[in-house]
C-alpha atoms as a PDB file:
ATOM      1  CA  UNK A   1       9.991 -10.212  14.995  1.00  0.00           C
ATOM      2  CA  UNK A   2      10.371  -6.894  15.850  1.00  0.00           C
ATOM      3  CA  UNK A   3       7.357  -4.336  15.742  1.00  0.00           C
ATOM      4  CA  UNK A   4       7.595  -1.878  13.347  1.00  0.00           C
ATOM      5  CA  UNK A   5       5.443   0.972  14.900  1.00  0.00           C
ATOM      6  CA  UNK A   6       3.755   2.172  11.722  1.00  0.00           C
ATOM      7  CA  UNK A   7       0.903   3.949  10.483  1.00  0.00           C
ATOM      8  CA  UNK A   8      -0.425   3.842   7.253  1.00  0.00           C
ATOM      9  CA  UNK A   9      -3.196   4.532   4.741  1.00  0.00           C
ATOM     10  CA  UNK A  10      -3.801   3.038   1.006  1.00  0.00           C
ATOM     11  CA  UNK A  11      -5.924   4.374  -1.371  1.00  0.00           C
ATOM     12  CA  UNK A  12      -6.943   2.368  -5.063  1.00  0.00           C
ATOM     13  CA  UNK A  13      -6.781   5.911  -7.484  1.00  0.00           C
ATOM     14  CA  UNK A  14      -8.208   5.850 -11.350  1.00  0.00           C
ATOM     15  CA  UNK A  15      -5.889   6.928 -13.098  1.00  0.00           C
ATOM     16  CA  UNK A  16      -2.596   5.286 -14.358  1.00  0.00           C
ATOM     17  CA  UNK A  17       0.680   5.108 -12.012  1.00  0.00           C
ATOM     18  CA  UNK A  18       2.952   7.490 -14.050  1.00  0.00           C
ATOM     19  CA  UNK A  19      -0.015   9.999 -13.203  1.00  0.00           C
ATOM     20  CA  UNK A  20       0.226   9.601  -9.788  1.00  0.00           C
ATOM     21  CA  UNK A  21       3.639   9.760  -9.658  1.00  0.00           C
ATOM     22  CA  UNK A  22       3.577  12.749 -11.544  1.00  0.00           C
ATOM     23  CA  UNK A  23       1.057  14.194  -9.035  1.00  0.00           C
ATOM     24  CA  UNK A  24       2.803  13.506  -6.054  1.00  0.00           C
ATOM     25  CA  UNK A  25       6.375  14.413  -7.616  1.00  0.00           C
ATOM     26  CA  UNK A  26       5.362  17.850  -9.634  1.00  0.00           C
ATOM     27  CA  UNK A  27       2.689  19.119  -7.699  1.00  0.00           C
ATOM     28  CA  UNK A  28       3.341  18.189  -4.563  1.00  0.00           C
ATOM     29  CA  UNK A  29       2.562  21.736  -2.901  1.00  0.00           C
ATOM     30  CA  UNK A  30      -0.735  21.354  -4.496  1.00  0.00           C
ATOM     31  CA  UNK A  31      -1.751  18.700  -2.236  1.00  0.00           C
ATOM     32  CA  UNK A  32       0.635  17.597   0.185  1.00  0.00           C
ATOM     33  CA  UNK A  33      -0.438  18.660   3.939  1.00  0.00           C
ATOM     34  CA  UNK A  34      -4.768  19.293   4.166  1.00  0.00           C
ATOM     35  CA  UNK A  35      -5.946  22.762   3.174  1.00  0.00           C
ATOM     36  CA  UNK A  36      -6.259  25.304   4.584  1.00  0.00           C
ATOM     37  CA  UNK A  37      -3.064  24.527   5.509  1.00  0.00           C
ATOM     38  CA  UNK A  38      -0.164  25.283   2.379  1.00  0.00           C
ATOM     39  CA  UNK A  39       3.373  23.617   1.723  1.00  0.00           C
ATOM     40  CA  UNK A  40       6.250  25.338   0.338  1.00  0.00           C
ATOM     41  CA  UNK A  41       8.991  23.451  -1.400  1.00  0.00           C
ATOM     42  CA  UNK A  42      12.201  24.594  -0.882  1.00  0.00           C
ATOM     43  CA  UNK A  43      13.888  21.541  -2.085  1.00  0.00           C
ATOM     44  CA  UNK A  44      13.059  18.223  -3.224  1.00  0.00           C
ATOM     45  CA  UNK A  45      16.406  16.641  -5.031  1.00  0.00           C
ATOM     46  CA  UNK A  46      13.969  13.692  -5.570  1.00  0.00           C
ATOM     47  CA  UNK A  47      16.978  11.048  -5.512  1.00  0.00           C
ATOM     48  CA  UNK A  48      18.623   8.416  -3.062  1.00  0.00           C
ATOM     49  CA  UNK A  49      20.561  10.957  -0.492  1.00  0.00           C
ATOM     50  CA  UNK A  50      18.842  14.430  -1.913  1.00  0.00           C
ATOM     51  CA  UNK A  51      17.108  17.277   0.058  1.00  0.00           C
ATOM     52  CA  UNK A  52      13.970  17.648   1.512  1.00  0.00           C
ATOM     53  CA  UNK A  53      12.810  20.917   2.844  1.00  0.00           C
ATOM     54  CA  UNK A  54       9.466  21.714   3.111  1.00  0.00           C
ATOM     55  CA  UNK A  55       7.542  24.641   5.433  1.00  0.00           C
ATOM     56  CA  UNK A  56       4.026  23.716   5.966  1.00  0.00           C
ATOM     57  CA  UNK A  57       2.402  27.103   6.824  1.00  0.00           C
ATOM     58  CA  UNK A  58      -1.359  27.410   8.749  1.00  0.00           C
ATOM     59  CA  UNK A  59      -3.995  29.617   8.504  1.00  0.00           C
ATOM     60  CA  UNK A  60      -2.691  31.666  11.857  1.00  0.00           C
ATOM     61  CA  UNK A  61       0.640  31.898  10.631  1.00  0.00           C
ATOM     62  CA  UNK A  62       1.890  28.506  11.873  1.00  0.00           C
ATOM     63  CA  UNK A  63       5.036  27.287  10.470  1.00  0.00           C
ATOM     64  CA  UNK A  64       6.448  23.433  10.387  1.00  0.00           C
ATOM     65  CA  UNK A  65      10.091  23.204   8.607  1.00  0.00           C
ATOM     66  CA  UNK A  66      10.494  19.347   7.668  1.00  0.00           C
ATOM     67  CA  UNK A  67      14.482  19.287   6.567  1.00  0.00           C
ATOM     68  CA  UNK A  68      15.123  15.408   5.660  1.00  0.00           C
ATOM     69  CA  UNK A  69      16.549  13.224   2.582  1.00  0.00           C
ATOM     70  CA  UNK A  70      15.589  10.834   0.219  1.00  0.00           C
ATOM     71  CA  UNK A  71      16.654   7.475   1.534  1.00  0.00           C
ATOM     72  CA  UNK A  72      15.735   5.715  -1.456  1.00  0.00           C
ATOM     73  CA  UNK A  73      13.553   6.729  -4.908  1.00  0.00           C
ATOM     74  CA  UNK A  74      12.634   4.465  -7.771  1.00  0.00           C
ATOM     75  CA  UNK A  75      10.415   6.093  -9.873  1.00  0.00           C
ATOM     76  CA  UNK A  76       6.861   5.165 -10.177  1.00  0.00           C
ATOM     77  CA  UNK A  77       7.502   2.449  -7.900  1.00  0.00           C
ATOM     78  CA  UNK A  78       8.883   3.978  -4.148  1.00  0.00           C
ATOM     79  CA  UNK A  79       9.998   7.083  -2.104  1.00  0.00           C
ATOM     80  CA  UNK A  80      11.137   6.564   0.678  1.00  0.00           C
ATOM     81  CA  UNK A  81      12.147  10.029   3.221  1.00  0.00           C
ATOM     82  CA  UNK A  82      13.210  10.426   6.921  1.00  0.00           C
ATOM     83  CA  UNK A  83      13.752  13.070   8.745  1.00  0.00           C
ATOM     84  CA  UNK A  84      16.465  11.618  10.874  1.00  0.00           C
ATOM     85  CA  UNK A  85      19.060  13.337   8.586  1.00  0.00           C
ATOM     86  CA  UNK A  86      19.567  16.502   7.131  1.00  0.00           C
ATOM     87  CA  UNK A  87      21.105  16.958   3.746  1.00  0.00           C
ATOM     88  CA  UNK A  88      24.837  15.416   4.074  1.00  0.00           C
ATOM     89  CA  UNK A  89      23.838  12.762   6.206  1.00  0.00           C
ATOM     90  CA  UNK A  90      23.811  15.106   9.339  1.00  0.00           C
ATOM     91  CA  UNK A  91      22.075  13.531  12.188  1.00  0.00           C
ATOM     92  CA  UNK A  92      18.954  15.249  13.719  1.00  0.00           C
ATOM     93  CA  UNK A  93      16.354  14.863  15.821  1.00  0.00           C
ATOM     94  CA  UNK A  94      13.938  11.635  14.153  1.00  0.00           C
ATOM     95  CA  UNK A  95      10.479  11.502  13.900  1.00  0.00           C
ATOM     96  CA  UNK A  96       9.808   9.035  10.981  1.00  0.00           C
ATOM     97  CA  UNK A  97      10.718   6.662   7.948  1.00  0.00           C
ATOM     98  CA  UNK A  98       8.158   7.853   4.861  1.00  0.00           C
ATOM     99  CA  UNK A  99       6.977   4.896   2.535  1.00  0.00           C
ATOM    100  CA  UNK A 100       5.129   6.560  -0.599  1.00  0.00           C
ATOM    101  CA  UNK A 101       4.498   3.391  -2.456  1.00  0.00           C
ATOM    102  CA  UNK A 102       2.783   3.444  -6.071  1.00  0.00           C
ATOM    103  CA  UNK A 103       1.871  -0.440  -7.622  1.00  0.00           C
ATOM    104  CA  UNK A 104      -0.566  -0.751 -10.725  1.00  0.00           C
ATOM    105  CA  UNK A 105      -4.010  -2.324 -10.140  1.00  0.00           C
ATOM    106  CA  UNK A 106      -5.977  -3.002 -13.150  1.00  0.00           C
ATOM    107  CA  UNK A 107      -5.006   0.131 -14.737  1.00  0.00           C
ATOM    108  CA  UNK A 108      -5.127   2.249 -11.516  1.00  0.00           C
ATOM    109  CA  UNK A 109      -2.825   3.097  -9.084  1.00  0.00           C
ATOM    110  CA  UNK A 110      -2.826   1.132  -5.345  1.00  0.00           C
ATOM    111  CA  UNK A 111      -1.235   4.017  -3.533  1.00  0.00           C
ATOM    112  CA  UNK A 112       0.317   3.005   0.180  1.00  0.00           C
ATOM    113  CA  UNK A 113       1.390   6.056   2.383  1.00  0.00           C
ATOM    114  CA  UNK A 114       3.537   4.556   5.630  1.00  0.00           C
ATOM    115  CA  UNK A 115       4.913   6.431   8.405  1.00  0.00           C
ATOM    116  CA  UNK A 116       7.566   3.747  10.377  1.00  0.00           C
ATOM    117  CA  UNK A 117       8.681   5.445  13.902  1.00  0.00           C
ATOM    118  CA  UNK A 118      11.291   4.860  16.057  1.00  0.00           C
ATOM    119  CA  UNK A 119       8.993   3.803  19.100  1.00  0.00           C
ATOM    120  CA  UNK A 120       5.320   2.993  19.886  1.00  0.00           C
ATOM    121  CA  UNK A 121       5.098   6.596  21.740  1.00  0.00           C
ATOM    122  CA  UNK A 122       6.235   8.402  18.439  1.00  0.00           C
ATOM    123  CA  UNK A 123       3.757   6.129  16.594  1.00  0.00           C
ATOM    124  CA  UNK A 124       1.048   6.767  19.230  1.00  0.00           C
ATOM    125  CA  UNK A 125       1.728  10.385  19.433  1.00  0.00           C
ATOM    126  CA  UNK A 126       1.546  11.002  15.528  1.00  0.00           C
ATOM    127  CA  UNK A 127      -1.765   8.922  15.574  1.00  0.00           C
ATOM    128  CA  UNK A 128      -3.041  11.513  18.059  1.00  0.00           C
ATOM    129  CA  UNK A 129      -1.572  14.479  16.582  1.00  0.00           C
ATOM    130  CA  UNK A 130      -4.262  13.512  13.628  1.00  0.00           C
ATOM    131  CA  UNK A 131      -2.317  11.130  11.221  1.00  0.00           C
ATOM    132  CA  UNK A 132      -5.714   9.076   9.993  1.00  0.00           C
ATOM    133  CA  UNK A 133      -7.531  12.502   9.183  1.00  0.00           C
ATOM    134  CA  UNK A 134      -4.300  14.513   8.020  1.00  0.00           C
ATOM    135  CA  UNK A 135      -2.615  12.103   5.556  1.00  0.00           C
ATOM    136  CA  UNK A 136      -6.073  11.162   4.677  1.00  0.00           C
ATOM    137  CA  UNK A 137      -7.573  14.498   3.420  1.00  0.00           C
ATOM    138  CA  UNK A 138      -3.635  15.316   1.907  1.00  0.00           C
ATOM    139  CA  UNK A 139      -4.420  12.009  -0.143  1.00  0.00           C
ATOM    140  CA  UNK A 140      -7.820  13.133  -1.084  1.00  0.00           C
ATOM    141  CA  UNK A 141      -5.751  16.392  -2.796  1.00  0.00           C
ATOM    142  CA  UNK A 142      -3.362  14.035  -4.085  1.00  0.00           C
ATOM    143  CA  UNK A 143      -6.372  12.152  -5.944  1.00  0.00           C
ATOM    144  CA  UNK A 144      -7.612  15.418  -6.765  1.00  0.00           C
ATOM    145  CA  UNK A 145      -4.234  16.177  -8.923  1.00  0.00           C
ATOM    146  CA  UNK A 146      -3.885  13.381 -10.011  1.00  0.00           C
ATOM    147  CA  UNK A 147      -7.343  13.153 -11.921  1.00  0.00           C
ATOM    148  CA  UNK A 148      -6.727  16.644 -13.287  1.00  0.00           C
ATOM    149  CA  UNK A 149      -3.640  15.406 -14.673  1.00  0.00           C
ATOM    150  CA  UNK A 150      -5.569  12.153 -16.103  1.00  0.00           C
ATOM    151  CA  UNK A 151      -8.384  14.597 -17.515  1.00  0.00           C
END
């Protein structure tokens, strides 16, 4: 069996799965890389083959363009991104496969955030570069929207 190099977090969330999903697809800049840090959406065709483009901006003017596509959505269930392509399958550069899974728990939402790599030095060099504490406090915000949304 072949390793799959991944990373990943899971969080259980009160609040109902078509409120997560909603959270995660309509308010993504609201919570999507850990403040102070901001995200601006510049596309998000939120279907199999669409456009990603984000710019994740820091507080001393730092700027991260993430151009990808949607490899595969079904809603309230899976997204699944990679920046490996940009929009009309154009070959670029890869980094990572995204998993945003969403499965209903009791009334609550089991959310699973994977990041699949290439090789174990992309996975270990994402794990350095802050993965556990990064995707974890941009889930926190996620929760955070999401219970707004569940008032």
């Amino acid at each position: 069996m072949t390793e799959r190099y991944e990373l990943s977090i899971t969080r259980l969330i009160d609040a109902p799965v078509a409120t997560v999903w909603r959270a995660w697809t309509e308010h993504t800049a609201e919570w999507f890389c850990p403040r102070p840090w901001t995200t601006e959406i510049r596309a998000m065709d939120l279907r199999t083959g669409g456009r990603s483009s984000l710019v994740l901006r820091g507080p001393n003017g730092e700027e991260n363009p993430i151009e990808g596509v949607y490899l595969e959505v079904v809603p309230e269930r899976l997204i699944v991104s990679t920046d490996a392509f940009a929009s009309g399958w154009l070959p670029q550069g890869p980094f990572m496969v995204r998993l945003d899974a969403f499965a209903e728990e009791g009334g609550r939402t089991r959310y699973t955030a994977t990041a699949r790599h290439w090789t174990a030095e992309a996975r270990d060099s994402h794990a350095a570069m802050g993965f556990e504490p990064g995707w974890n406090a941009a889930t926190d915000q996620l929760v955070e929207v999401a219970m707004q949304l569940a008032g």
